[in-house]
C-alpha atoms as a PDB file:
ATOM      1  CA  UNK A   1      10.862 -23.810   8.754  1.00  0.00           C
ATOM      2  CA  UNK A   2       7.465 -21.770   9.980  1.00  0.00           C
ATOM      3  CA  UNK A   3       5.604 -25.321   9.435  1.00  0.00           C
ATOM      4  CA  UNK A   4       8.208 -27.501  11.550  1.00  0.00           C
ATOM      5  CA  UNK A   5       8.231 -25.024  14.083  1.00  0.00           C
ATOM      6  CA  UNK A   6       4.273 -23.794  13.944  1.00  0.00           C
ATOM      7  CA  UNK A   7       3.819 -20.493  12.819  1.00  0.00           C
ATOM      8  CA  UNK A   8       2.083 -19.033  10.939  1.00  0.00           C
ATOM      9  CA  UNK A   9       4.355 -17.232   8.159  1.00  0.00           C
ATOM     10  CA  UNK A  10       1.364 -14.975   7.853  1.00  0.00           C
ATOM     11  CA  UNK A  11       2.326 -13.199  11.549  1.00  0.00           C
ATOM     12  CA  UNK A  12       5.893 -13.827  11.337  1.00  0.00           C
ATOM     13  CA  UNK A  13       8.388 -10.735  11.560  1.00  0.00           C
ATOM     14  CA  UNK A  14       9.440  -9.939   8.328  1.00  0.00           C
ATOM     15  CA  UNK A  15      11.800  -6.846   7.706  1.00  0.00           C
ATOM     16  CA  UNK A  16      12.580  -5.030   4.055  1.00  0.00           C
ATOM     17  CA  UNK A  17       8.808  -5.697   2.690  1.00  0.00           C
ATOM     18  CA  UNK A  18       6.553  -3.802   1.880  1.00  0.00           C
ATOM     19  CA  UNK A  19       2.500  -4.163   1.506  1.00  0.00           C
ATOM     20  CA  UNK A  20       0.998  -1.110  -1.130  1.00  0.00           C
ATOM     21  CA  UNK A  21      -2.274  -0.369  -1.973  1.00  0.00           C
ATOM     22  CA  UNK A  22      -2.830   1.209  -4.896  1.00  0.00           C
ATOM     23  CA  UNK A  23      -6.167   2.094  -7.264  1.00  0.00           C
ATOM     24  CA  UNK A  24      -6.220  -0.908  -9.986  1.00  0.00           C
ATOM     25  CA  UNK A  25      -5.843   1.891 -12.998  1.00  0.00           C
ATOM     26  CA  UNK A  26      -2.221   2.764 -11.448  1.00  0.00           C
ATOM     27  CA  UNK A  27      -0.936  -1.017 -10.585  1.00  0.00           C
ATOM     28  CA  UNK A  28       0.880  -1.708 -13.052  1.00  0.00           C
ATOM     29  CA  UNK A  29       2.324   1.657 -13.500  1.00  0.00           C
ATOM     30  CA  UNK A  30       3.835   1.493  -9.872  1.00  0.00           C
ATOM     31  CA  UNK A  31       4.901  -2.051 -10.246  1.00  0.00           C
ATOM     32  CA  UNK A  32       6.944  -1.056 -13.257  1.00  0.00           C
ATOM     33  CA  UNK A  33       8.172   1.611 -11.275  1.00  0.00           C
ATOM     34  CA  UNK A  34       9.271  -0.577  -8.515  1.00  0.00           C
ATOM     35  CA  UNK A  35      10.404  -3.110 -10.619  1.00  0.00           C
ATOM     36  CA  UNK A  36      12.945  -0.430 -11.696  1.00  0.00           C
ATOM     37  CA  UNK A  37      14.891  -0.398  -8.850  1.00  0.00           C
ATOM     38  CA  UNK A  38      17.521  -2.606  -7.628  1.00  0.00           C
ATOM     39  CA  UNK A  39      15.817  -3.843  -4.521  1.00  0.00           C
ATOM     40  CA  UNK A  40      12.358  -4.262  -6.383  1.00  0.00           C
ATOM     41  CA  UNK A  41      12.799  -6.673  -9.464  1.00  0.00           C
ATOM     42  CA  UNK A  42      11.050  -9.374  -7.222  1.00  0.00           C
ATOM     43  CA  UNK A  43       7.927  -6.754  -6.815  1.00  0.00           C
ATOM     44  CA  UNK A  44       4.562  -8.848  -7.650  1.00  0.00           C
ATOM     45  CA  UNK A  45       0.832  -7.896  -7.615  1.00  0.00           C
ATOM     46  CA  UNK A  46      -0.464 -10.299  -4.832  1.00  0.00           C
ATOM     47  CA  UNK A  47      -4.283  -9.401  -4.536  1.00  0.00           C
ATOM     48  CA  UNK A  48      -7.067  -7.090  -5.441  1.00  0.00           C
ATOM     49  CA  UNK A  49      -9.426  -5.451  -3.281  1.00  0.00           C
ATOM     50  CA  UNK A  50     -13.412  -6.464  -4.450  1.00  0.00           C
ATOM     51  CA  UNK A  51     -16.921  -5.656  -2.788  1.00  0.00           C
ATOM     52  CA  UNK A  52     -17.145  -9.760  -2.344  1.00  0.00           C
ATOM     53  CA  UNK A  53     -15.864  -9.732   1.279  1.00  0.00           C
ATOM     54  CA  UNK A  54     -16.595  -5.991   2.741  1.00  0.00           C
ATOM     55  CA  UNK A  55     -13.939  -5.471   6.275  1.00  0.00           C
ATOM     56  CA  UNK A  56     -12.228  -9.204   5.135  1.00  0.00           C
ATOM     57  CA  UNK A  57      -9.211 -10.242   3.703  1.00  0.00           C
ATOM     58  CA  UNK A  58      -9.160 -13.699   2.587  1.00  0.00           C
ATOM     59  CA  UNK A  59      -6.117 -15.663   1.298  1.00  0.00           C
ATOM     60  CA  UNK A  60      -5.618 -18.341  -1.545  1.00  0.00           C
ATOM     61  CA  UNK A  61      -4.063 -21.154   0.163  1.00  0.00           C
ATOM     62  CA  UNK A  62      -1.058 -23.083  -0.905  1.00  0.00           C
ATOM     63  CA  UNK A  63      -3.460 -25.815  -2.079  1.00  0.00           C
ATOM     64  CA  UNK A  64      -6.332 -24.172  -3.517  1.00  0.00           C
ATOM     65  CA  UNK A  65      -8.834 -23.670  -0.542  1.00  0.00           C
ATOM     66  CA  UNK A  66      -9.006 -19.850   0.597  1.00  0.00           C
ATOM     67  CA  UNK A  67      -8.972 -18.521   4.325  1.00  0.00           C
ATOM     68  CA  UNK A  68      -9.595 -15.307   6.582  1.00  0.00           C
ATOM     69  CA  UNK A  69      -6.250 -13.211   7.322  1.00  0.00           C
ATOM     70  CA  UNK A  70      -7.619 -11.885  10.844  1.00  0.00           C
ATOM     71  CA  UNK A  71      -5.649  -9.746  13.247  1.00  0.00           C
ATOM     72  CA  UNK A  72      -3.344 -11.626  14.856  1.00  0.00           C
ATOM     73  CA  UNK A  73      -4.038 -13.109  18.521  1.00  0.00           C
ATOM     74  CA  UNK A  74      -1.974 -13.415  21.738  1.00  0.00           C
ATOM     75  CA  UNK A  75       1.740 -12.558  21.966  1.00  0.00           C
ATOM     76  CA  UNK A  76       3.254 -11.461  18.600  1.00  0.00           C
ATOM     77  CA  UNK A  77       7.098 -13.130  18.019  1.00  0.00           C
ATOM     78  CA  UNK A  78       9.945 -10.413  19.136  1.00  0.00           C
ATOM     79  CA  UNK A  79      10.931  -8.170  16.465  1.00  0.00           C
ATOM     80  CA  UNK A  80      15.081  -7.729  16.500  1.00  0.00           C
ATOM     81  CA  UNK A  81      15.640  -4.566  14.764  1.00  0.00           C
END
């Protein structure tokens, strides 16, 4: 739907997520821990932090290439809470 209507899933509103950061010796531990709740069996690891890219975060695109996830610009869509 983002695509047909152009946005950006990236900057879209999205509620009941949740984005952790947690030291690479203790990832798995807290996945398994939030795995073991009801609203967490979908939990995945999605990225690692390296030295590569210092102040960047870069994306793997849905067909292979990779891109810079910057801060988004202009007007943000309304948030209904």
């Amino acid at each position: 739907m983002c695509e047909l209507l152009g946005f950006d899933p990236v900057y879209v509103a999205n509620e009941g997520k949740v984005v952790m950061v947690v030291d690479q010796q203790y990832a798995n531990q807290a996945l398994a821990v939030m795995r073991s709740h009801p609203l967490g069996t979908q939990a995945e690891i999605i990225g690692t932090i390296t030295a590569a890219h210092p102040g960047r975060v870069w994306m793997k695109t849905s067909v292979g290439g990779s891109r810079i996830v910057d801060l988004p610009a202009g007007e943000q869509l309304p948030r209904i809470c």
